[in-house]
N, C-alpha and C. Protein backbone atom coordinates (compact mmCIF):
# COMPACT_ATOMS: atom_id res chain seq x y z
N UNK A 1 -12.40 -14.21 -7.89
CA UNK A 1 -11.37 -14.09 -6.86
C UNK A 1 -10.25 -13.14 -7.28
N UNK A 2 -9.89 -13.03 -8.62
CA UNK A 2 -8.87 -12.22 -8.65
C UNK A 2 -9.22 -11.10 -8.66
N UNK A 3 -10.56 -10.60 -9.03
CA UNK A 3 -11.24 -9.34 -8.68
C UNK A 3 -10.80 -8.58 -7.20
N UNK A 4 -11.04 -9.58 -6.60
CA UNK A 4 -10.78 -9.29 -4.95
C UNK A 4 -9.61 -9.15 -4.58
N UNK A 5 -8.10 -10.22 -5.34
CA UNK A 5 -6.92 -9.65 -5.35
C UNK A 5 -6.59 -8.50 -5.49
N UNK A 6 -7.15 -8.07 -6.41
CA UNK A 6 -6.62 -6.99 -7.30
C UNK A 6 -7.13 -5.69 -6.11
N UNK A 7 -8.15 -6.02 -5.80
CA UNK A 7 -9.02 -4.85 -5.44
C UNK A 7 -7.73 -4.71 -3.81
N UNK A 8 -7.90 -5.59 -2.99
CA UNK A 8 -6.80 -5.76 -1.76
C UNK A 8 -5.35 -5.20 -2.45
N UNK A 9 -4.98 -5.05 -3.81
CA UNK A 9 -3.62 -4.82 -3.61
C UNK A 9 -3.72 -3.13 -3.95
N UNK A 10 -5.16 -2.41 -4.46
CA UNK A 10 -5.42 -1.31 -4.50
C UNK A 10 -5.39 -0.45 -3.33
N UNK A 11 -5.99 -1.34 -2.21
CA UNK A 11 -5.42 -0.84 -1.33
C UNK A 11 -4.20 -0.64 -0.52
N UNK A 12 -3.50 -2.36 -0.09
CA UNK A 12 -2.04 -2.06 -0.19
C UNK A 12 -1.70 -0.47 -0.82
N UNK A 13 -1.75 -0.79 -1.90
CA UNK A 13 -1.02 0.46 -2.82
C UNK A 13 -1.29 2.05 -2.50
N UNK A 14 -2.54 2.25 -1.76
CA UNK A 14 -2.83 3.42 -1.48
C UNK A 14 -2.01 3.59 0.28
N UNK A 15 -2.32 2.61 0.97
CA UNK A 15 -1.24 2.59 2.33
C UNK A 15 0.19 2.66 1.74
N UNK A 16 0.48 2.04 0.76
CA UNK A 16 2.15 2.22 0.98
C UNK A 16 2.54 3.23 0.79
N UNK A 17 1.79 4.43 -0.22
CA UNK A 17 2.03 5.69 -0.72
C UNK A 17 2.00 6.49 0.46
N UNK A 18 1.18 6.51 1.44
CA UNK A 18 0.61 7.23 2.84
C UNK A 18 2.04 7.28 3.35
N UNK A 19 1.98 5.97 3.71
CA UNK A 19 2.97 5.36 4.78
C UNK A 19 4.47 5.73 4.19
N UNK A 20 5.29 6.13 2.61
CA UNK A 20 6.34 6.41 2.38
C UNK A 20 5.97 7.66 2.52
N UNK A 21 5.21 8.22 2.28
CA UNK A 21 5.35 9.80 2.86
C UNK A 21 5.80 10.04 4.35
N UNK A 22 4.72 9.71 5.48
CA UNK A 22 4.78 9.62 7.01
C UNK A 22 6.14 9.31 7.02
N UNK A 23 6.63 8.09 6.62
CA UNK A 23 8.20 7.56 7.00
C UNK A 23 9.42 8.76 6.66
N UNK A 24 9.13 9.64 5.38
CA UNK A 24 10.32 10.45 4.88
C UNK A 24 9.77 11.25 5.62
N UNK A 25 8.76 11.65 6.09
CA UNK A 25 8.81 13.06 7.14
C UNK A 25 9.49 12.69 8.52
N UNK A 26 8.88 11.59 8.97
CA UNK A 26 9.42 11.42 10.55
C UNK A 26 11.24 11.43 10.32
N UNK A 27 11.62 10.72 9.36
CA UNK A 27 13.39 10.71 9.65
C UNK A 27 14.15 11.86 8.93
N UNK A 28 13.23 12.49 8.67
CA UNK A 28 13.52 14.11 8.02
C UNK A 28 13.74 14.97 9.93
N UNK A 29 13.06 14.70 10.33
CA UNK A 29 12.33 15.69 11.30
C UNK A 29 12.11 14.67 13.08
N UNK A 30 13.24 13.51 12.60
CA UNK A 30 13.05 12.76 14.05
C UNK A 30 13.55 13.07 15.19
N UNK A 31 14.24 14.51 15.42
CA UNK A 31 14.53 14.81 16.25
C UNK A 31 13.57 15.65 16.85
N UNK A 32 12.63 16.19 16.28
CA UNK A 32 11.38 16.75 16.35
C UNK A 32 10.55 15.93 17.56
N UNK A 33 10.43 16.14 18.93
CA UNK A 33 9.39 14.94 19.75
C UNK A 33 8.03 15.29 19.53
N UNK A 34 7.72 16.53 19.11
CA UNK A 34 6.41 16.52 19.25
C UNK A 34 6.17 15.99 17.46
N UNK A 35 6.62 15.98 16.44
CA UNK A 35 6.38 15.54 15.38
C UNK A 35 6.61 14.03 15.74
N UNK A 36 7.67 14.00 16.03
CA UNK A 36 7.64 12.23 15.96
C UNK A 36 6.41 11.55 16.97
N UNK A 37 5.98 12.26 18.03
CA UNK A 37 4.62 11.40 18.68
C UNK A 37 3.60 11.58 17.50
N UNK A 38 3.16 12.79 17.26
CA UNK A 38 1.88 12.59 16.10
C UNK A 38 2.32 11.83 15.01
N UNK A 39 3.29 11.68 14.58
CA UNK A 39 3.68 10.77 13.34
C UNK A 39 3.49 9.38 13.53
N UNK A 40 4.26 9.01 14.72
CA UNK A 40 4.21 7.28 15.15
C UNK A 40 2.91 7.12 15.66
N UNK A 41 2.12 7.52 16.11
CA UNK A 41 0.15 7.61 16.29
C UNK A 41 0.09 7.23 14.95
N UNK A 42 -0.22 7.86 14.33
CA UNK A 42 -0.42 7.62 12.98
C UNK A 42 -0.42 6.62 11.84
N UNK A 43 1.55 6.41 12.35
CA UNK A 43 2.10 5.11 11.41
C UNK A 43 1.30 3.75 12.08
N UNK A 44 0.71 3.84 13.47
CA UNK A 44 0.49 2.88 14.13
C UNK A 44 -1.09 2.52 14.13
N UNK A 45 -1.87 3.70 13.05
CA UNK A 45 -3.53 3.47 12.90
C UNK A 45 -3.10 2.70 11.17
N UNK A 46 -2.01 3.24 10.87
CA UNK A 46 -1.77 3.05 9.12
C UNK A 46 -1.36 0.99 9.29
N UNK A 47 -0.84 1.08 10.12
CA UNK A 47 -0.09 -0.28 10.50
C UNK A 47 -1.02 -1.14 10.95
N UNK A 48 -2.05 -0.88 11.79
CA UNK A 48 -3.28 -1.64 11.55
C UNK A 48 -4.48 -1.74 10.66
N UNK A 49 -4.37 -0.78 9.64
CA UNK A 49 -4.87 -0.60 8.11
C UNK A 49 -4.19 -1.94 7.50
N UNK A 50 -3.10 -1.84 7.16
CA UNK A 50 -2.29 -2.91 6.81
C UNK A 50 -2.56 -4.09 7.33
N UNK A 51 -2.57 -4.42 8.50
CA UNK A 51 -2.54 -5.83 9.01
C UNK A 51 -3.86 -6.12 8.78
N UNK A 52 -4.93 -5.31 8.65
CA UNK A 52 -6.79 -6.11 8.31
C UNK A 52 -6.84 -5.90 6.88
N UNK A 53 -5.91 -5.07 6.08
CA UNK A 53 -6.30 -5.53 4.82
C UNK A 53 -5.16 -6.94 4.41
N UNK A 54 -4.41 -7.55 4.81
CA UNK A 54 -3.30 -8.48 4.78
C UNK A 54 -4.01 -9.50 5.20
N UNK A 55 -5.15 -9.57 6.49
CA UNK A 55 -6.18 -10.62 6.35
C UNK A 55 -6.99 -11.23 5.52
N UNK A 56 -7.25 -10.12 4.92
CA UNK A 56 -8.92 -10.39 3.66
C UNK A 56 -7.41 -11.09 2.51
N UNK A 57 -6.32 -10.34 2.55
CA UNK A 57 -5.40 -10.65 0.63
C UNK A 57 -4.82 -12.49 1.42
N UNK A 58 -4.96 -13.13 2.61
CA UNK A 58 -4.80 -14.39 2.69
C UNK A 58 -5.67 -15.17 2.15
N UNK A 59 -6.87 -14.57 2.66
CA UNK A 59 -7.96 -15.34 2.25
C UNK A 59 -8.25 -15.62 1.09
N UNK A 60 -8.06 -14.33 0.36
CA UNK A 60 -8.35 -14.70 -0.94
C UNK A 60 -7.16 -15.48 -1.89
N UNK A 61 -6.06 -15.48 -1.42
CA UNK A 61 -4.65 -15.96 -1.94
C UNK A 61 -4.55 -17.12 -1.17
N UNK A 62 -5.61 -17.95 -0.66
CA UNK A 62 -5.31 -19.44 -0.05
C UNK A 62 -4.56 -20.48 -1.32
N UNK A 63 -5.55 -20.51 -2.17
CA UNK A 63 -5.24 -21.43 -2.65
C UNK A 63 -4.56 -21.07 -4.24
N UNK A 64 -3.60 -20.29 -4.13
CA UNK A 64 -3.21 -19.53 -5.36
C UNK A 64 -1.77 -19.99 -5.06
N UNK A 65 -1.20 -21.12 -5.76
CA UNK A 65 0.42 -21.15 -5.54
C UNK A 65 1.24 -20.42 -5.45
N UNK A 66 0.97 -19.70 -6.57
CA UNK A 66 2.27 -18.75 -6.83
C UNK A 66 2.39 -17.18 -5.90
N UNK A 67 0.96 -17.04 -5.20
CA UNK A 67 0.95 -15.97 -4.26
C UNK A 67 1.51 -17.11 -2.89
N UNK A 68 1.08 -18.22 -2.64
CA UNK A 68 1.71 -19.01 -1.48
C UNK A 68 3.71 -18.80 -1.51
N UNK A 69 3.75 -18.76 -2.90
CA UNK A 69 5.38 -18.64 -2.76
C UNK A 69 6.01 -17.35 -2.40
N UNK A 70 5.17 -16.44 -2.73
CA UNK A 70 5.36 -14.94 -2.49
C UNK A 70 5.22 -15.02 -0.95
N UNK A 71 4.08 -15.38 -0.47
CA UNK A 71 3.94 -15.24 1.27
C UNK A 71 5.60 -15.68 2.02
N UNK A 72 6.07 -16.77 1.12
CA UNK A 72 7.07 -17.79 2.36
C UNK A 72 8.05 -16.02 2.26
N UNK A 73 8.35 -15.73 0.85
CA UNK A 73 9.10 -14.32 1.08
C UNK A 73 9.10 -13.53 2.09
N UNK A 74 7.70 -13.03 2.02
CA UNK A 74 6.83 -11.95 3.27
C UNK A 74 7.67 -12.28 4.95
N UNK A 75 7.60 -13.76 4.58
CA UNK A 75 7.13 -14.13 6.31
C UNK A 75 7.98 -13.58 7.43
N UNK A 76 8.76 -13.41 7.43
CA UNK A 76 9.58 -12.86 8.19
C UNK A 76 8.94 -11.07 8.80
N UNK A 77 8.84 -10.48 7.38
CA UNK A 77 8.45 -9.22 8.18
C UNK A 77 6.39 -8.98 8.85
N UNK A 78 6.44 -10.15 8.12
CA UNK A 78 4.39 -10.76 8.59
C UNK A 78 4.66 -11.03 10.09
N UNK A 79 5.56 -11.53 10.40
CA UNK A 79 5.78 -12.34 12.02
C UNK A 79 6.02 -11.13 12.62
N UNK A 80 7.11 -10.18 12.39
CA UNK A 80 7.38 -9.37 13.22
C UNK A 80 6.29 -8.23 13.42
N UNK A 81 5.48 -8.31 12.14
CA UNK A 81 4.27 -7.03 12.72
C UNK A 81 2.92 -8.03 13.59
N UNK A 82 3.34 -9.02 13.33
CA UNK A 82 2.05 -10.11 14.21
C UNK A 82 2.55 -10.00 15.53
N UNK A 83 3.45 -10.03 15.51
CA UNK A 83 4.74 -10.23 17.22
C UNK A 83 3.64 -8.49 18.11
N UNK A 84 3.39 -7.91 17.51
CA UNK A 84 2.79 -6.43 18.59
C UNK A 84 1.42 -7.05 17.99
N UNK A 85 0.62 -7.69 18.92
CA UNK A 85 -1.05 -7.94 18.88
C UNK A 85 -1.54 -7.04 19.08
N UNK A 86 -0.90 -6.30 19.73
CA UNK A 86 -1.91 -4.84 21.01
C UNK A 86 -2.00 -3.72 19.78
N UNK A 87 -1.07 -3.53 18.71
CA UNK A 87 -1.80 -2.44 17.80
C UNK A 87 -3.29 -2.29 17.45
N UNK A 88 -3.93 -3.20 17.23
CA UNK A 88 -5.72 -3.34 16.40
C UNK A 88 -5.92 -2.55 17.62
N UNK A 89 -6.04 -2.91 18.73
CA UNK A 89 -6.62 -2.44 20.43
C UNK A 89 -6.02 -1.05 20.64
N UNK A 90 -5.07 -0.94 20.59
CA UNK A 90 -4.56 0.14 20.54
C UNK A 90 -5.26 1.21 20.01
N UNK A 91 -5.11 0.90 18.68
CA UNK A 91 -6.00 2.23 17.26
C UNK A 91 -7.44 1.95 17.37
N UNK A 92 -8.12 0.69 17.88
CA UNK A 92 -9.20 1.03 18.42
C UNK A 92 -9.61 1.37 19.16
N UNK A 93 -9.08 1.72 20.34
CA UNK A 93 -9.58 2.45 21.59
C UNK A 93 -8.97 3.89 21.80
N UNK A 94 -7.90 3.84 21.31
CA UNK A 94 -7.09 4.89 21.54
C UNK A 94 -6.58 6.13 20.70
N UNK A 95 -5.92 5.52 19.60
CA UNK A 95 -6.18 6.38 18.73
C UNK A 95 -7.40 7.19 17.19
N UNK A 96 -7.71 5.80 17.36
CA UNK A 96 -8.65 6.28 16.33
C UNK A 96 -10.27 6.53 16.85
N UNK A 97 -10.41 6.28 17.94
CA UNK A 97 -11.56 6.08 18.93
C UNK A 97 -12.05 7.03 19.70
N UNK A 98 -10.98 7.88 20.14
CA UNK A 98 -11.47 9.04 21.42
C UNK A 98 -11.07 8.53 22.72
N UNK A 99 -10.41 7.39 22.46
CA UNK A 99 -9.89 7.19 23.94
C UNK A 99 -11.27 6.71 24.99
N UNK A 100 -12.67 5.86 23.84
CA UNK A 100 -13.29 5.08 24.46
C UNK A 100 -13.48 3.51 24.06
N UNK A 101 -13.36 2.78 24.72
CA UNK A 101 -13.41 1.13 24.53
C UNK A 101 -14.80 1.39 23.98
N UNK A 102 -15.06 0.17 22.99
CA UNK A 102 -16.61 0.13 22.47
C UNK A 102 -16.63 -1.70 22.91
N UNK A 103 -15.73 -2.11 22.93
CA UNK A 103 -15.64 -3.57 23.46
C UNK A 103 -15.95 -3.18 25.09
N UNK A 104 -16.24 -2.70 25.93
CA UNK A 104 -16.07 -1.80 27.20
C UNK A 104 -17.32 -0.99 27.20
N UNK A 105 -18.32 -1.38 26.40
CA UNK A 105 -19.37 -0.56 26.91
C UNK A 105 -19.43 0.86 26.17
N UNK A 106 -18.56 1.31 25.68
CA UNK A 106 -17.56 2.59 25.34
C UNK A 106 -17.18 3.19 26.98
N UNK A 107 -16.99 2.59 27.44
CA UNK A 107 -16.13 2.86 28.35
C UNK A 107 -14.64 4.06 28.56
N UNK A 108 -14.37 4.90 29.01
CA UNK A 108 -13.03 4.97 28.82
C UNK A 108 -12.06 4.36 29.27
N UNK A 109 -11.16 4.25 27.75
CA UNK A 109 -9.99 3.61 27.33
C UNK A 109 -9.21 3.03 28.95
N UNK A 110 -8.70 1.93 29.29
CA UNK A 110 -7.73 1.61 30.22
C UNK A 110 -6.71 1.54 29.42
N UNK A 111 -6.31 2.91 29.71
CA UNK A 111 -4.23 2.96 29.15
C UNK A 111 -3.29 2.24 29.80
N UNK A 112 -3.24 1.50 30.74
CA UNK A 112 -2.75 0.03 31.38
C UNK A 112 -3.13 -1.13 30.09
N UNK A 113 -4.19 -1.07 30.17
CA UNK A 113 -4.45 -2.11 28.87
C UNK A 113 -4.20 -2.29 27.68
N UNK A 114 -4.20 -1.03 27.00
CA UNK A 114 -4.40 -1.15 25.85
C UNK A 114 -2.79 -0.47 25.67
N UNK A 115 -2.02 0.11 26.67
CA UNK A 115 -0.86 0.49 26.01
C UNK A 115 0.37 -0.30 26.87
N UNK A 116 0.78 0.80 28.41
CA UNK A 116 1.44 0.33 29.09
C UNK A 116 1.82 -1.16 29.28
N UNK A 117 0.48 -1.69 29.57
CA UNK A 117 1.12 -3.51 29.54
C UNK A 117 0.51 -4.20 28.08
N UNK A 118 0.42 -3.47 27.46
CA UNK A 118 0.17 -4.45 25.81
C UNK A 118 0.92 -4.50 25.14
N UNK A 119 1.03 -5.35 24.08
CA UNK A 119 2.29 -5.58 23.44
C UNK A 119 1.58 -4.49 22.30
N UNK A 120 3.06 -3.40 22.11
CA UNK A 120 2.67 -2.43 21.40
C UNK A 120 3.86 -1.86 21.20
N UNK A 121 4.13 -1.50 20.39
CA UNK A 121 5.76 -1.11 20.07
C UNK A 121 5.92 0.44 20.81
N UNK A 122 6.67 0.70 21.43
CA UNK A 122 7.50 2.14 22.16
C UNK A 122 8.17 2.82 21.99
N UNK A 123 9.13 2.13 20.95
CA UNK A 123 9.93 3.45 20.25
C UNK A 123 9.63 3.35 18.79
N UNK A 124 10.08 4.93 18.71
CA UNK A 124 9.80 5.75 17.59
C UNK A 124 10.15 4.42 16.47
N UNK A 125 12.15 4.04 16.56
CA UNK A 125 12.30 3.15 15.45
C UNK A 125 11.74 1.91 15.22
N UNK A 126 11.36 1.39 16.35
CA UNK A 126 10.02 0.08 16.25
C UNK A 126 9.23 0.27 15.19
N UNK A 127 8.25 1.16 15.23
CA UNK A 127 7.63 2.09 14.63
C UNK A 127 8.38 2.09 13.18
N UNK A 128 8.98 2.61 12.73
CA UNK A 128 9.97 2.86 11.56
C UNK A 128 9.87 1.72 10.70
N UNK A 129 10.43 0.56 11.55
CA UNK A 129 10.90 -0.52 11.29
C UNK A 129 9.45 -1.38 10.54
N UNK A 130 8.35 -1.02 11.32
CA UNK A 130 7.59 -2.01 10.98
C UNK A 130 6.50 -1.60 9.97
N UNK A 131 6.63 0.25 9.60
CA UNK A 131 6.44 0.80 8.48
C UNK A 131 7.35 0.17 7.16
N UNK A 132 8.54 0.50 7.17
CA UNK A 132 9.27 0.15 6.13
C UNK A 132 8.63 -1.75 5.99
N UNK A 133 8.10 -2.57 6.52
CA UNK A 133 8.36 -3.51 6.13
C UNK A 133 6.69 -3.70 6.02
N UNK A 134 5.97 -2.89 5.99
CA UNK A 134 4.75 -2.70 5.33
C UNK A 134 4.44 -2.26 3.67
N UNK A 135 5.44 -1.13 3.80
CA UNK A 135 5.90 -0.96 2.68
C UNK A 135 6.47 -1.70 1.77
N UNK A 136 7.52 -2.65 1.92
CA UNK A 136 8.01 -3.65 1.37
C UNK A 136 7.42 -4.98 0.73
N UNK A 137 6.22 -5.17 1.87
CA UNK A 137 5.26 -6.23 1.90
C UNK A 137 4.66 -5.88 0.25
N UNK A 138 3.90 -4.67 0.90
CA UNK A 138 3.24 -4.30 -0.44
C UNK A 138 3.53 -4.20 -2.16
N UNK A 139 4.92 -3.26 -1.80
CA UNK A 139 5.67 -3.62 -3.16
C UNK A 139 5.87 -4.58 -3.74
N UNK A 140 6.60 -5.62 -2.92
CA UNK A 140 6.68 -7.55 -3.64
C UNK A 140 5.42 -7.58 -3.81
N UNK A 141 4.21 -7.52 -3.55
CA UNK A 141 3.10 -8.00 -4.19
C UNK A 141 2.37 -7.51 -5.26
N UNK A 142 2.52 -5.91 -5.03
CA UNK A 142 2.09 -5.11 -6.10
C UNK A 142 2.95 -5.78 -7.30
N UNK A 143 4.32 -5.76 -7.41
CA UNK A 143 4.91 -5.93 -8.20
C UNK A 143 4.62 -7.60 -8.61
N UNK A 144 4.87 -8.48 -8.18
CA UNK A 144 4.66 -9.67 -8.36
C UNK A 144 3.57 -10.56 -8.69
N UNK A 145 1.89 -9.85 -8.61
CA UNK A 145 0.90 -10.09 -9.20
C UNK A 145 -0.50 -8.89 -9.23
N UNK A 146 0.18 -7.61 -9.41
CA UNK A 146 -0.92 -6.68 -9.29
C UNK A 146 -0.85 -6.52 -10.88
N UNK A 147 -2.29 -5.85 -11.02
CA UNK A 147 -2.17 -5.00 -12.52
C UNK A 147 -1.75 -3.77 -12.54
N UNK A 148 -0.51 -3.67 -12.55
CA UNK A 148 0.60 -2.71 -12.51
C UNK A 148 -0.40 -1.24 -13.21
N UNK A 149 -0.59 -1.61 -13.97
CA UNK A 149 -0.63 0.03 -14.65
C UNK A 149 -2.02 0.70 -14.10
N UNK A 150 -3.56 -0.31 -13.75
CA UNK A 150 -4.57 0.57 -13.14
C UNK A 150 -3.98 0.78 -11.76
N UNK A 151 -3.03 0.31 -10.96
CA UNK A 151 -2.84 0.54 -9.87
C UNK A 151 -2.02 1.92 -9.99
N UNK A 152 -0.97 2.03 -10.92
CA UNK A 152 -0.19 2.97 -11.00
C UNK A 152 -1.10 4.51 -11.31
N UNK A 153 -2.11 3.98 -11.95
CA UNK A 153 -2.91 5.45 -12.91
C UNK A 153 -3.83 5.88 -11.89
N UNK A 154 -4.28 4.97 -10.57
CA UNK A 154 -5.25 5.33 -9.79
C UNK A 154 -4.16 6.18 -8.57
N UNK A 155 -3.13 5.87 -8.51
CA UNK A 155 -2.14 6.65 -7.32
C UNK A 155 -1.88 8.25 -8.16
N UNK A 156 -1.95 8.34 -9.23
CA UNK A 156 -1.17 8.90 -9.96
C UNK A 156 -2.04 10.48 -10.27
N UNK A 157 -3.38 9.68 -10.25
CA UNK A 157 -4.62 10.44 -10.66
C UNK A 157 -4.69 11.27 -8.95
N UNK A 158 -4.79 10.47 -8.17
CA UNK A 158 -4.66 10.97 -6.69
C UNK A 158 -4.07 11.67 -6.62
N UNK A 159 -2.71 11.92 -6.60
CA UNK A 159 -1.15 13.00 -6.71
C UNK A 159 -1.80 13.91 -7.30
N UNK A 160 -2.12 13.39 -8.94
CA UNK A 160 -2.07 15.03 -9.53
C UNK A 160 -3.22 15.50 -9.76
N UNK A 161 -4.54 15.38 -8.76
CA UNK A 161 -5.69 16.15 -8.90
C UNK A 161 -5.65 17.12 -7.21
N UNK A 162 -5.50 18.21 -7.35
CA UNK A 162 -5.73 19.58 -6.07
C UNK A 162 -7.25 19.78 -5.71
N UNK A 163 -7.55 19.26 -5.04
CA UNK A 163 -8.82 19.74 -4.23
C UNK A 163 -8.65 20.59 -3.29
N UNK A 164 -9.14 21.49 -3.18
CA UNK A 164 -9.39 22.71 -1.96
C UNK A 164 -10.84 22.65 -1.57
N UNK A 165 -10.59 22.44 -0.08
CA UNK A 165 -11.95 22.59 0.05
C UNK A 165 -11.89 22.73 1.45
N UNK A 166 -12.13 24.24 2.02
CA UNK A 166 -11.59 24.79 3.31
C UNK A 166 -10.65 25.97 3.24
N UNK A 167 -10.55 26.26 3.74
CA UNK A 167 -9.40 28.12 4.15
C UNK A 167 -8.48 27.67 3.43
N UNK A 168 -7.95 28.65 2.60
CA UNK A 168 -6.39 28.16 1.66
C UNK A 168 -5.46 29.15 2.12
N UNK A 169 -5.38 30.01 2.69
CA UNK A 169 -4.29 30.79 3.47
C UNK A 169 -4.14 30.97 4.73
N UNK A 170 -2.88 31.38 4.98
CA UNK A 170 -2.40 31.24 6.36
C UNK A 170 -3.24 32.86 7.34
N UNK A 171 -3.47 33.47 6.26
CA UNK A 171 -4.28 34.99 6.75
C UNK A 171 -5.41 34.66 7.39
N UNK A 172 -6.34 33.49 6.79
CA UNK A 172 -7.37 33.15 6.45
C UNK A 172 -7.92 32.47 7.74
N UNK A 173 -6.76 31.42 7.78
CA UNK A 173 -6.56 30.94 9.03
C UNK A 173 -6.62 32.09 10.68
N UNK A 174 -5.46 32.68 10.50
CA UNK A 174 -5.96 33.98 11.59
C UNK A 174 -7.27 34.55 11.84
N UNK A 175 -8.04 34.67 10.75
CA UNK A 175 -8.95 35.48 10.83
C UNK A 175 -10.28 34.74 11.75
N UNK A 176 -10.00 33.52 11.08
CA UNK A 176 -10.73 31.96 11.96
C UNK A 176 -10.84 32.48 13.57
N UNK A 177 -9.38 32.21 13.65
CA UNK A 177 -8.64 32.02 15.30
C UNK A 177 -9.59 33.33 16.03
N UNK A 178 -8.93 34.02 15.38
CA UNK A 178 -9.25 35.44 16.63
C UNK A 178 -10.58 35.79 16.32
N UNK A 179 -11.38 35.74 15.29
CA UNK A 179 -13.07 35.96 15.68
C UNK A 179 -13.75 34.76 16.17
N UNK A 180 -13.21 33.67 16.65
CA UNK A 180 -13.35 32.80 17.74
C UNK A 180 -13.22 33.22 18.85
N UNK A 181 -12.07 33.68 19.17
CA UNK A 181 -11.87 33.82 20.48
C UNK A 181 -12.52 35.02 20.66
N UNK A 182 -12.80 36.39 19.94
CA UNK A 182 -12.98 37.54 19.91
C UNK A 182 -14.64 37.11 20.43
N UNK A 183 -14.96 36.54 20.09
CA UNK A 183 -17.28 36.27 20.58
C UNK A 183 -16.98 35.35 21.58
N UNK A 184 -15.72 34.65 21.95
CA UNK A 184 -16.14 33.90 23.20
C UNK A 184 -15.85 34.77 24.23
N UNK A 185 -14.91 35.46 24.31
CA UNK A 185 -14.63 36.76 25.24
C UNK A 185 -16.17 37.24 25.55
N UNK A 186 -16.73 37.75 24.41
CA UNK A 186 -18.03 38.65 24.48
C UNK A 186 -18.64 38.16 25.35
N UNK A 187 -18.86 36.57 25.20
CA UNK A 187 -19.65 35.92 25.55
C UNK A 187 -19.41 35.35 27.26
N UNK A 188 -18.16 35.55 27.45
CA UNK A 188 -17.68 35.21 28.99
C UNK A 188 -16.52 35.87 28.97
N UNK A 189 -16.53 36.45 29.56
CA UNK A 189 -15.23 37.44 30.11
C UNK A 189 -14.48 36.79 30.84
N UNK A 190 -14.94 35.87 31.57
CA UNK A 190 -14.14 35.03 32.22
C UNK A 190 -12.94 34.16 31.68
N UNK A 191 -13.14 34.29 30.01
CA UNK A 191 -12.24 33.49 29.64
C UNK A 191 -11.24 34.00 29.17
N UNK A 192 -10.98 35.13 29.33
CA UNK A 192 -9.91 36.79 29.14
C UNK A 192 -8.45 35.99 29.48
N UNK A 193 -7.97 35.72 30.44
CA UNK A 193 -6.69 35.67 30.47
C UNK A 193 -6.39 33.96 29.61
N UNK A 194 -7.31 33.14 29.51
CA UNK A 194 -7.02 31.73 28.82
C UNK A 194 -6.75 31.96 27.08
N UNK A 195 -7.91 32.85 26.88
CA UNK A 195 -7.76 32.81 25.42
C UNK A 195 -7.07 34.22 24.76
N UNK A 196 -6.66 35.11 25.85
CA UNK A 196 -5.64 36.27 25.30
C UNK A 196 -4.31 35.47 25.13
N UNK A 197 -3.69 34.27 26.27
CA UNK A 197 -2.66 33.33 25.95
C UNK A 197 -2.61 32.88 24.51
N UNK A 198 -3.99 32.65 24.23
CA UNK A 198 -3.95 31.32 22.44
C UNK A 198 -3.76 32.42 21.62
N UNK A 199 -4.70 33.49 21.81
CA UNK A 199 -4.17 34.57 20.63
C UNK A 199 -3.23 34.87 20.62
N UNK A 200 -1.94 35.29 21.58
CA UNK A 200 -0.61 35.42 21.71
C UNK A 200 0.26 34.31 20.98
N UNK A 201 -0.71 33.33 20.98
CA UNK A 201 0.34 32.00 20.53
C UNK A 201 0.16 31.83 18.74
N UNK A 202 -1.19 32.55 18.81
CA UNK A 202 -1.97 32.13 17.27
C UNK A 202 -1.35 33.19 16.74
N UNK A 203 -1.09 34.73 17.08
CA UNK A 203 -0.07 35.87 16.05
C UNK A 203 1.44 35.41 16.40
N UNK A 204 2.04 34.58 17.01
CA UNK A 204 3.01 33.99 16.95
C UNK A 204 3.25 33.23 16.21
N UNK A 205 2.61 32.18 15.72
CA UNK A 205 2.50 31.10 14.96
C UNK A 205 2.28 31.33 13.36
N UNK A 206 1.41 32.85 13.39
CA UNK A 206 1.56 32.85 12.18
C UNK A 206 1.96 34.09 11.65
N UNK A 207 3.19 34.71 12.13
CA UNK A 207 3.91 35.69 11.95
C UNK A 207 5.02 35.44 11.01
């Protein structure tokens, strides 16, 4: 069993790292609307990461006292991310899904359902709020019965190893864009005034 602790707080530990990044960008840049919608999407697939791995670390922490005393700590910010049910539904149909129900047949998504009338948090600082206390969650536990140092050396190893793997310049990138659009032209002329717009936008963007 403590195998399985340990292993649940590895993860914790890899969400909280995610999730303090996402958080210092969005209030860096919250005046930003189009950053702050892709950000709070995000915090809100990370936030139901959290709440199904917080299932499996009960189970295995049933009958462990001294993690029971740690929970009564938690409880407060456990209630308030339990209080929005509609996130799991949410990031499953919607964001992480394609915007098709698989409970539904794969159906597409009813955004009445799964957003408008679900309990699902709406603003940005909702959002904020229930990151930071994901984050928090995690720390008291990491700290309070993780094995501090493989947890620390496995985040650490993450940070400082650079993988490239894909276009590494912004040139590189251009060159992508416009011999895309350059063979779909060839290929339909019809699409002349749609994709002369994106190229206008794509030597804009990376000027």
């Amino acid at each position: 069993m403590k195998d399985k602790l340990q292993e649940s707080l590895i993860v914790l530990s890899v969400l909280k790292y995610t999730m303090e990044k996402d958080y210092t960008v969005l209030r860096r840049y919250h005046n930003d609307s189009d950053l702050r919608f892709s950000i709070t999407n995000k915090m809100l697939i990370d936030i139901s990461s959290f709440l199904n791995e917080w299932k499996r670390f009960r189970k295995y922490s049933r009958d462990i006292p001294e993690i029971r005393d740690t929970m009564k700590v938690v409880r407060p910010a456990i209630a308030r991310l339990n209080k929005w049910h509609g996130i799991e539904g949410m990031r499953n149909t919607m964001l992480a899904h394609g915007y098709r129900d698989d409970n539904n047949s794969g159906r597409i998504t009813c955004i009445d359902k799964r957003y408008f009338n679900a309990k699902v948090p709406k603003t940005s600082l909702e959002i904020m709020l229930l990151i930071q206390y994901c984050i928090h969650v995690s720390a008291i536990f990491i700290f309070k019965h993780g094995d501090r140092e493989p947890l620390e050396d496995l985040i650490q190893r993450k940070n400082d190893t650079e993988i490239e793997r894909g276009i590494s310049t912004p040139e590189e990138l251009k060159m992508e864009l416009v011999s895309f659009c350059e063979n779909a032209l060839k290929l339909d002329p019809s699409l002349e005034d749609l994709l002369t717009e994106y190229l206008e936008s794509v030597q804009k963007s990376q000027d």
